[in-house]
Protein backbone atom coordinates (compact mmCIF):
# COMPACT_ATOMS: atom_id res chain seq x y z
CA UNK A 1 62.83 8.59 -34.81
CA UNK A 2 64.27 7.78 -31.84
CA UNK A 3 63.70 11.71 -30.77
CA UNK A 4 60.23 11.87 -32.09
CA UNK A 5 59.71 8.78 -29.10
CA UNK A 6 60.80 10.13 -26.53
CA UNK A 7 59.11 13.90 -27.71
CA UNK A 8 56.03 11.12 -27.58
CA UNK A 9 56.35 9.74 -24.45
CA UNK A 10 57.34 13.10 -22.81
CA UNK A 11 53.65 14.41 -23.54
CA UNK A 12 51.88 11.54 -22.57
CA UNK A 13 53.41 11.78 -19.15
CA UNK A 14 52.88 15.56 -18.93
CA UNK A 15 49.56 15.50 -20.45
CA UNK A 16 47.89 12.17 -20.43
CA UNK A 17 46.79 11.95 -17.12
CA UNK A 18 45.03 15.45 -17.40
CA UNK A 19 43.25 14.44 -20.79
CA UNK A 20 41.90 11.45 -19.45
CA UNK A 21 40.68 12.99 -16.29
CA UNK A 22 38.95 15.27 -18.20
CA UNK A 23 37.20 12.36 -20.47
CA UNK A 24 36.38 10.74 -17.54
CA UNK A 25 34.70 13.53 -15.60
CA UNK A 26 32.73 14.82 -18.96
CA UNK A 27 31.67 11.83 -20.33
CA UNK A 28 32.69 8.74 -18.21
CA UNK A 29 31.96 9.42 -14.60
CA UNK A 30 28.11 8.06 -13.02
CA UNK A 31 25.77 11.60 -12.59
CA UNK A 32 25.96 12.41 -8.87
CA UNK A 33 23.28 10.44 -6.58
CA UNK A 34 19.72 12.14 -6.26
CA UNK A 35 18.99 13.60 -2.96
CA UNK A 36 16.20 10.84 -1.11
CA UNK A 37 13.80 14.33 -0.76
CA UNK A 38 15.24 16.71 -3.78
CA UNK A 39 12.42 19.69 -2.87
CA UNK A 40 13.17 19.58 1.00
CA UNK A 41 9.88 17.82 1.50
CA UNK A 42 7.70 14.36 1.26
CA UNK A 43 5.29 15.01 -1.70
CA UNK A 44 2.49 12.42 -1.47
CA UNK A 45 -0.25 12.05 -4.10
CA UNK A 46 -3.34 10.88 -2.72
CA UNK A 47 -6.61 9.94 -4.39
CA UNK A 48 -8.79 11.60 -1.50
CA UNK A 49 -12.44 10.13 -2.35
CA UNK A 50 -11.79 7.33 -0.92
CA UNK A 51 -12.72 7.37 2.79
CA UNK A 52 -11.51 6.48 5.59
CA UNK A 53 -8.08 6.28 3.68
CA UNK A 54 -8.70 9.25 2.52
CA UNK A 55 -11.59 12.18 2.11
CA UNK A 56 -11.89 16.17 1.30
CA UNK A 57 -13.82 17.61 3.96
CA UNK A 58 -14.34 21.08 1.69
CA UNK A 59 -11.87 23.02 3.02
CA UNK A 60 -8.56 21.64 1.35
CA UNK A 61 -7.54 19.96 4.67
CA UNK A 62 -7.23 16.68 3.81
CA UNK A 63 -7.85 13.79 6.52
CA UNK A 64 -7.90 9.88 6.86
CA UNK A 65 -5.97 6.81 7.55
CA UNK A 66 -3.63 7.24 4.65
CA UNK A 67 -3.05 11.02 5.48
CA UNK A 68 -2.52 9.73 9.04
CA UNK A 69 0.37 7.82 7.76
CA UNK A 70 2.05 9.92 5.47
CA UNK A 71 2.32 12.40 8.26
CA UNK A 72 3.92 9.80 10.65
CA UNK A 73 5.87 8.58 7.94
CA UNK A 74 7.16 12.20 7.12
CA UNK A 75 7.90 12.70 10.81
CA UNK A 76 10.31 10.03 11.17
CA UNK A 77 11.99 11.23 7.76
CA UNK A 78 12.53 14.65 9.55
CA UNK A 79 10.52 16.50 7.09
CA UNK A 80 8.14 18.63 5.90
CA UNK A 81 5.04 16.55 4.35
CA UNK A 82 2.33 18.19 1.12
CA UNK A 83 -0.39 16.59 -0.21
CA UNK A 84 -1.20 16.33 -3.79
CA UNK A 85 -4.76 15.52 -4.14
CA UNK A 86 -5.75 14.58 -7.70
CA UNK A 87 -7.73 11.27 -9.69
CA UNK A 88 -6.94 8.00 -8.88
CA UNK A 89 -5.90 7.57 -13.02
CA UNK A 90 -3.36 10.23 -12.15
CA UNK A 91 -1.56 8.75 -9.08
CA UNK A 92 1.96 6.98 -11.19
CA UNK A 93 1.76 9.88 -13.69
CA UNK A 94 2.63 12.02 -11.07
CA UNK A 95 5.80 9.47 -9.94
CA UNK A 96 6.99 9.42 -14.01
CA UNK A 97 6.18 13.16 -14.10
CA UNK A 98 7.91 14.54 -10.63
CA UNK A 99 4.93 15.55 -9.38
CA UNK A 100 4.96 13.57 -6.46
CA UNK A 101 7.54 11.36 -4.51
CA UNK A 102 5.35 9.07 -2.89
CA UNK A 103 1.70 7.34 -3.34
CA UNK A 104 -0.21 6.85 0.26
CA UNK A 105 -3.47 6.09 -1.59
CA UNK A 106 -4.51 2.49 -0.21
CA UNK A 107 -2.51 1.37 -3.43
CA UNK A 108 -2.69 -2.61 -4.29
CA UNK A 109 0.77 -3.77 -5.56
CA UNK A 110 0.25 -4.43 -8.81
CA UNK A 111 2.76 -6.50 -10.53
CA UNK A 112 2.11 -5.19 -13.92
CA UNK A 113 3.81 -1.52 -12.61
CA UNK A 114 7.04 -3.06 -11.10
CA UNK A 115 8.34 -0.74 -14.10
CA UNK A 116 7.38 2.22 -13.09
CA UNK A 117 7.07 1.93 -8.80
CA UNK A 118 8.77 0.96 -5.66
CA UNK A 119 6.12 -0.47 -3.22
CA UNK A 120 6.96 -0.80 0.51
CA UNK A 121 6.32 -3.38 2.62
CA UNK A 122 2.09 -3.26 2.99
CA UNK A 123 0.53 -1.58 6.00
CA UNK A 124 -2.73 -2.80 5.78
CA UNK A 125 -4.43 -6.27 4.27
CA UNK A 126 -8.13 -5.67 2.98
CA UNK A 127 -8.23 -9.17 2.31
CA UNK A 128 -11.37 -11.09 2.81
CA UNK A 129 -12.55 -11.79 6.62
CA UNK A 130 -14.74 -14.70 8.23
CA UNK A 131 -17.46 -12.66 10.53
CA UNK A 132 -19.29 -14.79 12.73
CA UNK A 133 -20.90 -14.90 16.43
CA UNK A 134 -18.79 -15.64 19.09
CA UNK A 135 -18.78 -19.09 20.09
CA UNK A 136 -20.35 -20.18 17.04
CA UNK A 137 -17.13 -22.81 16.36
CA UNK A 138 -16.86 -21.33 13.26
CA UNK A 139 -12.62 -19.96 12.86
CA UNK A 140 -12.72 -21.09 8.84
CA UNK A 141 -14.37 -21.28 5.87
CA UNK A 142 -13.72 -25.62 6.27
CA UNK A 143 -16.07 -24.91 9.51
CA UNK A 144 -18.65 -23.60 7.28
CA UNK A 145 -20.02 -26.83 6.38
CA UNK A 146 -23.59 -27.20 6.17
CA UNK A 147 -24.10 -23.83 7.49
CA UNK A 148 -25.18 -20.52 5.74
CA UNK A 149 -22.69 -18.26 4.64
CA UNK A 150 -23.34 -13.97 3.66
CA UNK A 151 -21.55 -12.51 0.85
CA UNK A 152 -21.61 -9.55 -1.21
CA UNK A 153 -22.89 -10.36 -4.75
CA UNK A 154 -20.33 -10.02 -7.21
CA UNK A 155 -16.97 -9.39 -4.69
CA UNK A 156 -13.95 -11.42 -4.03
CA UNK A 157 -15.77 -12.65 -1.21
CA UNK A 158 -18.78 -14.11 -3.41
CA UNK A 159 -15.99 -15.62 -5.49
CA UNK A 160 -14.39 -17.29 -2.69
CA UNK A 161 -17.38 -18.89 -1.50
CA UNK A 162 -18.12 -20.30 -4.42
CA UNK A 163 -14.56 -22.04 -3.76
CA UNK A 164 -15.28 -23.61 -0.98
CA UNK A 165 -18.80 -24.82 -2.48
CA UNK A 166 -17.33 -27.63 -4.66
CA UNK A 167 -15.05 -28.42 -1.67
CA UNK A 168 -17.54 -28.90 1.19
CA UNK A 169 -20.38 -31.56 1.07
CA UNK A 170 -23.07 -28.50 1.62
CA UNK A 171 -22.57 -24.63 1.81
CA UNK A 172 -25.81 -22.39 1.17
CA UNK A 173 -24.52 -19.04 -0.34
CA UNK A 174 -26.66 -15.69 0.70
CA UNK A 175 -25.92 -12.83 -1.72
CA UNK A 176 -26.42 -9.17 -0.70
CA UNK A 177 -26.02 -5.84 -1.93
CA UNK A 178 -23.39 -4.99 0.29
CA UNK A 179 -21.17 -5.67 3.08
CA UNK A 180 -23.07 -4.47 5.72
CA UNK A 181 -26.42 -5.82 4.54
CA UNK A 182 -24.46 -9.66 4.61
CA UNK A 183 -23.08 -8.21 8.00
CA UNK A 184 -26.65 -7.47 9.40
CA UNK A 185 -27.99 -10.99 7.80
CA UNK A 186 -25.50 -12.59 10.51
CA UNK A 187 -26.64 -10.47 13.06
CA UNK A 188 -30.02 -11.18 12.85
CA UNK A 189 -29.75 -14.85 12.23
CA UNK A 190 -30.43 -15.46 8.73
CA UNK A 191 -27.06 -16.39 8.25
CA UNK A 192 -24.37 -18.28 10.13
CA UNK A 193 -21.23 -16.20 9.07
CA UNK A 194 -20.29 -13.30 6.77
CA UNK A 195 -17.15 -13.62 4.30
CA UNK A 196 -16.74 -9.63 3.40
CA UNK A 197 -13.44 -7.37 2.78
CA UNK A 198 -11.50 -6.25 5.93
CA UNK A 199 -12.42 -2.34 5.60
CA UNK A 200 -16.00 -3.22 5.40
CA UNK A 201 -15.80 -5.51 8.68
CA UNK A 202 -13.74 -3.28 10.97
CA UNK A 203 -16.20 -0.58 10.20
CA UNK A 204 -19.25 -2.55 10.77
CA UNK A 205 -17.64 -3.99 13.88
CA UNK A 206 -16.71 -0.59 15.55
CA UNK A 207 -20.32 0.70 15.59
CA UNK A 208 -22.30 -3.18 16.01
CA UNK A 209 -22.17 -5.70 19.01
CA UNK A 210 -22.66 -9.09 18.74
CA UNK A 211 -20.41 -9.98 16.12
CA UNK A 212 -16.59 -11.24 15.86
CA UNK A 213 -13.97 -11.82 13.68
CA UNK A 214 -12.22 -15.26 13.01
CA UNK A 215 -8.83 -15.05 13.73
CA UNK A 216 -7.43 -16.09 10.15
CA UNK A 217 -7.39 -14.10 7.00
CA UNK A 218 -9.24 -15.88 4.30
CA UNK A 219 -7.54 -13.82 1.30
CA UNK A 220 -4.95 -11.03 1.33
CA UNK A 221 -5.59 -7.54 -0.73
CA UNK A 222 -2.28 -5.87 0.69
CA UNK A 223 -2.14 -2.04 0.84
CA UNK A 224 0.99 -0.60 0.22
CA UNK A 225 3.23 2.78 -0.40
CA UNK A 226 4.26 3.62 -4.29
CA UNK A 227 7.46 5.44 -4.49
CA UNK A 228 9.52 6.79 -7.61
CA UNK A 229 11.11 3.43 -8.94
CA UNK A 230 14.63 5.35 -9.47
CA UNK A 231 13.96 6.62 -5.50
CA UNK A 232 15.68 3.61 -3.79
CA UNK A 233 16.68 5.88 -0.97
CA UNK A 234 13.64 7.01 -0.51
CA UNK A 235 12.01 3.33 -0.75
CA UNK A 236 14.59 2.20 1.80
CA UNK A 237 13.84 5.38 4.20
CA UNK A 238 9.64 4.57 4.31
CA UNK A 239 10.21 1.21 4.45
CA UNK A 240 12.20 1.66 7.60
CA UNK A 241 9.69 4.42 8.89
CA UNK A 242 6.81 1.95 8.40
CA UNK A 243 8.68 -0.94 10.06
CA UNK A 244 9.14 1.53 13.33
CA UNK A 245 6.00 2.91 13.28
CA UNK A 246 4.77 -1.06 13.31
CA UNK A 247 7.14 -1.60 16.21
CA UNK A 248 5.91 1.14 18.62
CA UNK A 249 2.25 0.35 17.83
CA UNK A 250 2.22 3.57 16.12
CA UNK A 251 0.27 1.89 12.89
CA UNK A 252 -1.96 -0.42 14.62
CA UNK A 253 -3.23 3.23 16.34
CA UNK A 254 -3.88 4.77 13.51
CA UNK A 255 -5.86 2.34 11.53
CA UNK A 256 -7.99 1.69 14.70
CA UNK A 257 -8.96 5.31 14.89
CA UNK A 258 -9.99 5.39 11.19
CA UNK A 259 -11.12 1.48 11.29
């Protein structure tokens, strides 16, 4: 018996350690990490019908604010960027299927794909903005009071007025068609102020005088990058990329030559 120990113990110290190395690296050890850019490059699916974010001229070159972006994103990664254009309802199919390893799409963070999607830090807000004349007094929707306010029928904007008209003592509502048609009711004085999405101002502002924004955002629609949920080096890299790119004014520039 006594032999048959020690015969025992003599093989566990020869061999042990080798056996349960080899458990551990075949069926124990964590898979190696995933390289942050596995194909060498920044694969971005877009949704390009949705100018100025994003658009198809006709000849495969894709251009706009988001494409803008993902290029100045991609150069402060280091690499090469491709573009991925496909349908909107095919954008986080492509991060499950990888097909793509990053959204620039003028994505809304939706809560109800936290599952399935890292989203950055927003670039851009396309929350609802108070348009007014200048010196009009008007800087929020509590100045509005008795006065005449432009909407787009049916938007968040429309909603939001109605809002504020059970809080103030009198607020006359003006529904339009669109943006621009509450935007040129302001303009020409049928209206004291517009309340209309952020896109739809800065575009109506760049090619029309005589109207200004108020300084406060009156809702927030945030805009932000989706990257492959399991991606967090990749997450962490744009994140930082979009946080420099805010810092040098690099951003800012781009969505003023778009908006």
């Amino acid at each position: 018996a006594i032999g048959l120990a020690a015969l025992a113990l003599a093989g566990v110290l020869l061999f042990g350690r080798p056996i349960l190395r080899w458990v551990w690296v075949t069926f124990i050890r964590p898979p190696a990490e995933r390289p942050m850019l596995p194909y060498g490059e920044l694969r971005v699916g877009v949704d390009a019908s949705f100018p100025p974010f994003a658009v198809d001229p006709g000849d495969g070159q894709l251009v706009g604010l988001d494409i803008d972006l993902a290029r100045a994103v991609a150069d402060r990664l280091g690499a090469p960027v491709r573009f991925i254009n496909m349908g909107y309802d095919g954008l986080y199919d492509s991060l499950r299927a990888d097909q793509a390893d990053a959204l620039f799409s003028a994505l809304r963070i939706d809560p109800l794909r936290l599952h399935e999607a890292r989203y950055t830090t927003p670039y851009f807000d396309a929350g609802q903005v108070l348009v007014r004349p200048p010196g009009a007094g008007i800087d929020s929707l509590q100045d509005m009071d008795g006065r005449r306010l432009a909407v787009e029928f049916g938007t968040e904007g429309d909603l939001e007025a109605r809002r504020w008209q059970r809080r103030l003592h009198v607020l006359d509502i003006l529904t339009y068609e669109t943006a621009a048609a509450a935007l040129d009711a302001v303009r020409a004085g049928e209206a004291d102020a517009a309340l209309v999405d952020a896109v739809s101002a800065r575009l109506w502002l760049r090619d029309h005088d005589g109207l200004s924004r108020a300084p406060d955002q009156i809702t927030s629609d945030p805009y932000a990058v989706a990257v492959q949920v399991e991606n967090v080096r990749l997450w962490e890299a744009i994140n930082a990329a979009l946080a420099a790119l805010v810092e040098d004014g690099t951003l800012e520039r781009i969505i003023a030559r778009w908006l």
